[in-house]
Protein backbone atom coordinates (compact mmCIF):
# COMPACT_ATOMS: atom_id res chain seq x y z
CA UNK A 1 0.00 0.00 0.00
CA UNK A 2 1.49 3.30 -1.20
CA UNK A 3 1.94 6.14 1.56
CA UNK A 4 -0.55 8.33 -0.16
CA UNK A 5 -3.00 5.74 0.22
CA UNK A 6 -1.74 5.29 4.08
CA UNK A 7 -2.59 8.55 4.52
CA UNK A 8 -6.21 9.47 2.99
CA UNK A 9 -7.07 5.99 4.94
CA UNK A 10 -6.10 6.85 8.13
CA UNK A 11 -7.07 10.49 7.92
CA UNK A 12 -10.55 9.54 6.82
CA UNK A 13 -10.82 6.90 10.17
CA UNK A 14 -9.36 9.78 11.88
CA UNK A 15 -11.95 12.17 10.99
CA UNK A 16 -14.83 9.53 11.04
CA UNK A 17 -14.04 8.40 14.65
CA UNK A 18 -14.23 12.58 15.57
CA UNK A 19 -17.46 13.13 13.61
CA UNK A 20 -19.48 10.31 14.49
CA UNK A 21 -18.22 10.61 19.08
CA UNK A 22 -19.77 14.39 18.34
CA UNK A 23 -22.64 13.99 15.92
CA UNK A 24 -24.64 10.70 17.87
CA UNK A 25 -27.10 10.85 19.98
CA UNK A 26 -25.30 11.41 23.67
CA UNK A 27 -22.83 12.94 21.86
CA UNK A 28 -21.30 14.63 25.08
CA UNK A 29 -20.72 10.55 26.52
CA UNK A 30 -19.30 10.05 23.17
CA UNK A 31 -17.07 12.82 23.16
CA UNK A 32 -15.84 12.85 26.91
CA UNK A 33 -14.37 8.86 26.43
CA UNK A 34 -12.97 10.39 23.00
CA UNK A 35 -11.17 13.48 24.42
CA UNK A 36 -9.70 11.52 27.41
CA UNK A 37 -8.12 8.80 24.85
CA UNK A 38 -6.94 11.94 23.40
CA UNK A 39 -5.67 13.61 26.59
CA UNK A 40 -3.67 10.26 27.69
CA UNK A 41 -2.36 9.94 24.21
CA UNK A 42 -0.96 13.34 23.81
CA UNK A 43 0.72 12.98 27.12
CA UNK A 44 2.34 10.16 26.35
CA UNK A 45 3.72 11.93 22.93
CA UNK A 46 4.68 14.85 25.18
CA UNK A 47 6.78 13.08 27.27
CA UNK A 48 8.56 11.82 24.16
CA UNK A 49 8.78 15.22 22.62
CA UNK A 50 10.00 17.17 25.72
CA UNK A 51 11.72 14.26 27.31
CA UNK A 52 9.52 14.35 30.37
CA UNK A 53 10.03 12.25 33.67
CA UNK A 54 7.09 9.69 32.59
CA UNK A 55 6.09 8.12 35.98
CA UNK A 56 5.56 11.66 37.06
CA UNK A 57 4.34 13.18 34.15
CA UNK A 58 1.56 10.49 34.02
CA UNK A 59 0.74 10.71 37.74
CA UNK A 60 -0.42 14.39 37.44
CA UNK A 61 -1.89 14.13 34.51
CA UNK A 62 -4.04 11.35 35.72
CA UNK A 63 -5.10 13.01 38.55
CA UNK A 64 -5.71 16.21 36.83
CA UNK A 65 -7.97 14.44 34.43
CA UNK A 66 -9.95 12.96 37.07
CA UNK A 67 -10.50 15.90 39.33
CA UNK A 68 -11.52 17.46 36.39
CA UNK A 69 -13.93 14.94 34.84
CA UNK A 70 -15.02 14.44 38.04
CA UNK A 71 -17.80 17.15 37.95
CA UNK A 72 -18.67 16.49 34.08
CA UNK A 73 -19.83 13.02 35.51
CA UNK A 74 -21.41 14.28 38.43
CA UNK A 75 -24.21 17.04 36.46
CA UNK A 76 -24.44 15.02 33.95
CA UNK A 77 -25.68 12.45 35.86
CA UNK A 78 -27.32 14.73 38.18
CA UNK A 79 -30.91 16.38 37.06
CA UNK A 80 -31.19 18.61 39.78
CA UNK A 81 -27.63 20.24 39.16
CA UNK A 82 -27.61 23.11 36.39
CA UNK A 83 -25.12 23.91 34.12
CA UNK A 84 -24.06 26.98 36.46
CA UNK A 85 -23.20 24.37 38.80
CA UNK A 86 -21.48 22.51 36.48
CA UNK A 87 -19.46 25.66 35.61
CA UNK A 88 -18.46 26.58 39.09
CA UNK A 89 -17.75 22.86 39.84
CA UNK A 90 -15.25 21.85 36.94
CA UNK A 91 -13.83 25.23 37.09
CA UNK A 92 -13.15 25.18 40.87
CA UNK A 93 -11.62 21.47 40.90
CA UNK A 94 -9.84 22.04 37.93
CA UNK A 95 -8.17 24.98 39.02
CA UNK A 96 -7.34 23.85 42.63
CA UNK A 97 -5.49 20.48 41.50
CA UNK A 98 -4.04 22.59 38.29
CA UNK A 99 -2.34 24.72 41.65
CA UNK A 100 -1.74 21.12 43.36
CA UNK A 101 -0.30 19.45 40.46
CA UNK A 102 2.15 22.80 39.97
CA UNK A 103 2.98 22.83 43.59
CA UNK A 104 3.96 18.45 43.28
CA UNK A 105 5.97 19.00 40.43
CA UNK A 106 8.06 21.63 41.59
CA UNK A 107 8.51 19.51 44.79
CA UNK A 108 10.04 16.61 42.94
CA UNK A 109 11.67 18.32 40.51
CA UNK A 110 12.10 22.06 41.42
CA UNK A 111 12.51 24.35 37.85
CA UNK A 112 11.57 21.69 35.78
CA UNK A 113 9.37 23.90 33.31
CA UNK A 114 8.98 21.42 30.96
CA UNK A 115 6.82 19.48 33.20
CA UNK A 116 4.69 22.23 34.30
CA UNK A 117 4.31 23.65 30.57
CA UNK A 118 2.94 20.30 29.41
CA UNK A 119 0.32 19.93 32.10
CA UNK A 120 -0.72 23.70 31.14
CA UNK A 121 -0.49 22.80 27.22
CA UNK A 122 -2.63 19.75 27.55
CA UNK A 123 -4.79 20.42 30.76
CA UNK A 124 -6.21 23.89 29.99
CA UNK A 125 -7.33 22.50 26.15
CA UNK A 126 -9.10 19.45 28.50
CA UNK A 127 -10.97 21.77 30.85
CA UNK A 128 -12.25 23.52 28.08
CA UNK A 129 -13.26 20.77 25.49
CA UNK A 130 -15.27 19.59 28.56
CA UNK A 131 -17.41 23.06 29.07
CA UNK A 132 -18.16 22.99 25.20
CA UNK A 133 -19.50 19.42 25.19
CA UNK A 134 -22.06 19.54 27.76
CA UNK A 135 -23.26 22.84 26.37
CA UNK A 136 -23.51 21.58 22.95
CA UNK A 137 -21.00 18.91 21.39
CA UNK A 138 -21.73 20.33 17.69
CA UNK A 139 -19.63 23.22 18.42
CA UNK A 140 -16.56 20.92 18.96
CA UNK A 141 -17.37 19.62 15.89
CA UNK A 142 -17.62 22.98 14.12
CA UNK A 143 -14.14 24.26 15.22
CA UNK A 144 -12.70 20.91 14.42
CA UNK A 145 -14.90 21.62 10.76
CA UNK A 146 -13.10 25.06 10.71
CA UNK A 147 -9.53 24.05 11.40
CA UNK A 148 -9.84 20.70 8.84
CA UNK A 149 -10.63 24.17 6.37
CA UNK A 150 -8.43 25.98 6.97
CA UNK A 151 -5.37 23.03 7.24
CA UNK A 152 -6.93 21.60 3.81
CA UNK A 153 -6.79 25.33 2.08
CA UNK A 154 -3.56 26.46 3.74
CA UNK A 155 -1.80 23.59 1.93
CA UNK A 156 -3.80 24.08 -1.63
CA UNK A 157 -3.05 27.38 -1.69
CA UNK A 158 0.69 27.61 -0.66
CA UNK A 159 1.49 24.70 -3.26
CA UNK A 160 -0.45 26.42 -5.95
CA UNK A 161 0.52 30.18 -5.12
CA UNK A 162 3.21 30.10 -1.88
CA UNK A 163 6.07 32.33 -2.43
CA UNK A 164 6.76 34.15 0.66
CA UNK A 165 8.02 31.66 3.88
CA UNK A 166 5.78 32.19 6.93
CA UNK A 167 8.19 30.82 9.35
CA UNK A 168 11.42 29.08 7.27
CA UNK A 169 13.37 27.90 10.43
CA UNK A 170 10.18 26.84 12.23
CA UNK A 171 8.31 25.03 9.27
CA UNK A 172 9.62 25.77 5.74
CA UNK A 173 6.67 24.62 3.45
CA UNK A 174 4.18 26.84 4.99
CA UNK A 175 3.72 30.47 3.46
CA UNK A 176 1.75 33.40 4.12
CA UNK A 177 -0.03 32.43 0.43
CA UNK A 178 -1.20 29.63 2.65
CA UNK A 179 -2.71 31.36 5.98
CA UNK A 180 -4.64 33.45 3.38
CA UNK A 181 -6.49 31.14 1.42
CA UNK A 182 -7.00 29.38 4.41
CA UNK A 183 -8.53 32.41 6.44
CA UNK A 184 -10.32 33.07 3.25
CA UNK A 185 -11.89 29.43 2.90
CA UNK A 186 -13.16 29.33 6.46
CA UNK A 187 -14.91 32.68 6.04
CA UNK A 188 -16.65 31.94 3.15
CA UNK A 189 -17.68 28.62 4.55
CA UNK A 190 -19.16 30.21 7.45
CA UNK A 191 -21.05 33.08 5.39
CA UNK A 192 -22.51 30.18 3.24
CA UNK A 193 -23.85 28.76 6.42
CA UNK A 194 -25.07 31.64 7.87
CA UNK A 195 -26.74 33.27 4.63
CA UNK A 196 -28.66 29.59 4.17
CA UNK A 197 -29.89 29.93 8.37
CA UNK A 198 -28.08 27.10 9.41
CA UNK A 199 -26.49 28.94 12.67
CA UNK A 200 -30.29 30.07 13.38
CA UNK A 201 -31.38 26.58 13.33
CA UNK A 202 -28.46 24.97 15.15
CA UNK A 203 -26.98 27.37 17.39
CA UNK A 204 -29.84 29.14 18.77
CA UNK A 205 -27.97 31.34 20.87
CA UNK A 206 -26.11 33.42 18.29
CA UNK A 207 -29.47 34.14 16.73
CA UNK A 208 -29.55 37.72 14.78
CA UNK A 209 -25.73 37.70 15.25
CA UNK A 210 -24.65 39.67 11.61
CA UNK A 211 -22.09 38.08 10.12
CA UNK A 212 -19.31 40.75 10.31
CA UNK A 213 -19.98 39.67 14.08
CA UNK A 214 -18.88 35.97 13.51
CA UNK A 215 -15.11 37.57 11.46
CA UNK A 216 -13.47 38.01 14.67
CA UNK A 217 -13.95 34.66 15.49
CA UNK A 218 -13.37 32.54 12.49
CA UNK A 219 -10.08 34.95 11.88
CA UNK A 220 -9.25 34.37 15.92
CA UNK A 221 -9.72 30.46 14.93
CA UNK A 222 -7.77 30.86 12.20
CA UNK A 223 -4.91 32.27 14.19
CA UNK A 224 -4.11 30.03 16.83
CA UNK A 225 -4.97 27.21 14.33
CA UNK A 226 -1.46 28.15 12.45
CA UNK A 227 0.21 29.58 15.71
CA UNK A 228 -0.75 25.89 17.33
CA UNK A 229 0.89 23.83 14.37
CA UNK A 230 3.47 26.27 13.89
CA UNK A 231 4.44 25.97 18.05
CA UNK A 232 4.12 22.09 17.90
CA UNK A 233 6.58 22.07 14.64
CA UNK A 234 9.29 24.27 17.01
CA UNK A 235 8.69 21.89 20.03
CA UNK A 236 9.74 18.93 17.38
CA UNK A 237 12.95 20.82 15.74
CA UNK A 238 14.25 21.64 19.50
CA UNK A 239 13.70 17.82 20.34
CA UNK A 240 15.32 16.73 16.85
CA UNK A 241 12.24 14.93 15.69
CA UNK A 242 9.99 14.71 12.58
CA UNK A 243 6.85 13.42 13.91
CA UNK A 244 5.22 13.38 17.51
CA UNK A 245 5.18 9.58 17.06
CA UNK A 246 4.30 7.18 14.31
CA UNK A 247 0.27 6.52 15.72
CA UNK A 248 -1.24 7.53 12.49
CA UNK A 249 0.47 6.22 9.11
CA UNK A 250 0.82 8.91 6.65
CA UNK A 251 0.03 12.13 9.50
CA UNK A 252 2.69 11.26 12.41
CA UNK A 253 1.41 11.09 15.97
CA UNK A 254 -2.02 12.50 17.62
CA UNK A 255 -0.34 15.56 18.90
CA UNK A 256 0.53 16.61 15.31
CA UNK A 257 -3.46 16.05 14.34
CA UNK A 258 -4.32 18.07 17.38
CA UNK A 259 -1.71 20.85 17.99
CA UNK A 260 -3.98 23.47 15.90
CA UNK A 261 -6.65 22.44 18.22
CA UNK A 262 -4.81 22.58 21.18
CA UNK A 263 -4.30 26.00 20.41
CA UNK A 264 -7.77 27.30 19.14
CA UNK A 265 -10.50 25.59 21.32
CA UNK A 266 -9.46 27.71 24.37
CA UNK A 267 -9.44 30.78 22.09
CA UNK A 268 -12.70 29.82 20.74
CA UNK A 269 -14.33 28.97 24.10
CA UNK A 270 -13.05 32.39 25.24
CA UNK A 271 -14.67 34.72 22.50
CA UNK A 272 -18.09 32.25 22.45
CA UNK A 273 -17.93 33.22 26.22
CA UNK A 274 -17.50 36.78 26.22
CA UNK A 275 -18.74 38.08 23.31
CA UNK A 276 -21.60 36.08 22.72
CA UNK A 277 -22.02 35.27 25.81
CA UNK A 278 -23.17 31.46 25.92
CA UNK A 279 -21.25 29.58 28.65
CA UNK A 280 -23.12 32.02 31.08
């Protein structure tokens, strides 16, 4: 089987496994055994990337994830608790064993930034992935729609017309040619939903929102998309490797699927939240 081949195979599983854990019905179940795969699976390719103590590394991790999953289970299983609750709760137990899981690693291993950096890289994107699901899992889905765009018309558009080097020592094939058509794709995907009523009908609560409104966003997507991938490429040139690890043939490891995400779901969560004011 050719590479090429390799690659569209396990790209399409990739994507189908994503679409169908945030499209079915329960899709928040679906999505919160998905994203802690995902969590354990990116810290395993972190500690190979930033040569990480693993024992340690895991043991915070793991007991970040479940102090923070811990009150995702608890209102979702729950009918008398409301989604403030579930707000304050996550927010308070993930921030006080964020502080404890700081405070243990620079017991055992004092300056070790690395360590700390990870927890932060992964953690915060965690935290945040959960909020969005048990609101409404289709927005996951949406920004994951948004940065498959935006990837797909980056590269399209810097083959066909890429001239001038966004970043040469960080990630030589990708050119400012490319951001553009990219940002330009993902906006006039979005207008084409909005004209046709689809954000009425799915998102109810950006409703009336004009679509110069829903720029910002797509272009603040669009951002940390590139400034995610472009990060995750430097974090692989300091640690003298080409791919995060060799989980998905054709694509590299998880964290090189996900480092665009990593970046823009907590910028995404952050404008939905103050601007339009949803997680409320």
């Amino acid at each position: 089987m050719s590479g090429l081949v390799k690659r569209a195979l396990s790209g399409a599983v990739y994507v189908f496994v994503i679409v169908t854990a945030l499209s079915v019905r329960e899709a928040w179940l679906w999505g919160f055994v998905l994203f802690s795969v995902f969590y354990f699976v990116l810290a395993d390719e972190m500690i190979r990337v930033m040569k990480l103590h693993r024992s340690v590394f895991f043991g915070v991790s793991a007991l970040f994830w479940m102090a923070s999953s811990a009150g995702i289970i608890y209102t979702a299983f729950n009918k008398s608790v409301g989604v403030p609750s579930l707000k304050s709760v996550v927010a308070l137990i993930g921030i006080i064993w964020l502080i404890f899981a700081f405070l243990l690693v620079f017991r055992l291993f004092k300056g070790d930034y690395k360590t700390v950096f990870a927890l932060v890289y992964l953690g915060i994107p965690y935290v945040v992935t959960l909020f969005v699901l048990t609101v409404e899992p289709l927005l996951i889905l949406f920004l994951f729609v948004l940065i498959w765009l935006n990837d797909t018309f980056a590269y399209l558009s810097g083959t066909l017309w890429g001239k001038h080097k966004l970043a040469p020592s960080v990630s030589p094939k990708k050119t400012w040619e490319g951001v553009l058509g990219g940002a330009l794709a993902v906006v006039l995907f979005v207008w084409f939903l909005w004209k046709y009523q689809w954000f009425s009908e799915t998102f109810y609560f950006i409703q009336g929102v004009d679509f110069a409104g829903l720029v910002p966003l797509l272009l603040t997507v669009v951002f940390l998309a590139v400034t995610g991938d472009l990060f995750e490429s430097w974090l692989k040139r300091k640690a003298g490797l080409k791919d995060s690890s060799n989980l998905i043939p054709g694509h590299g490891g998880l964290l090189d699927r996900l480092d665009s995400y990593l970046f823009a779901v907590t910028g995404f969560f952050v404008y939905l939240f103050f601007v339009f004011k949803i997680f409320r």
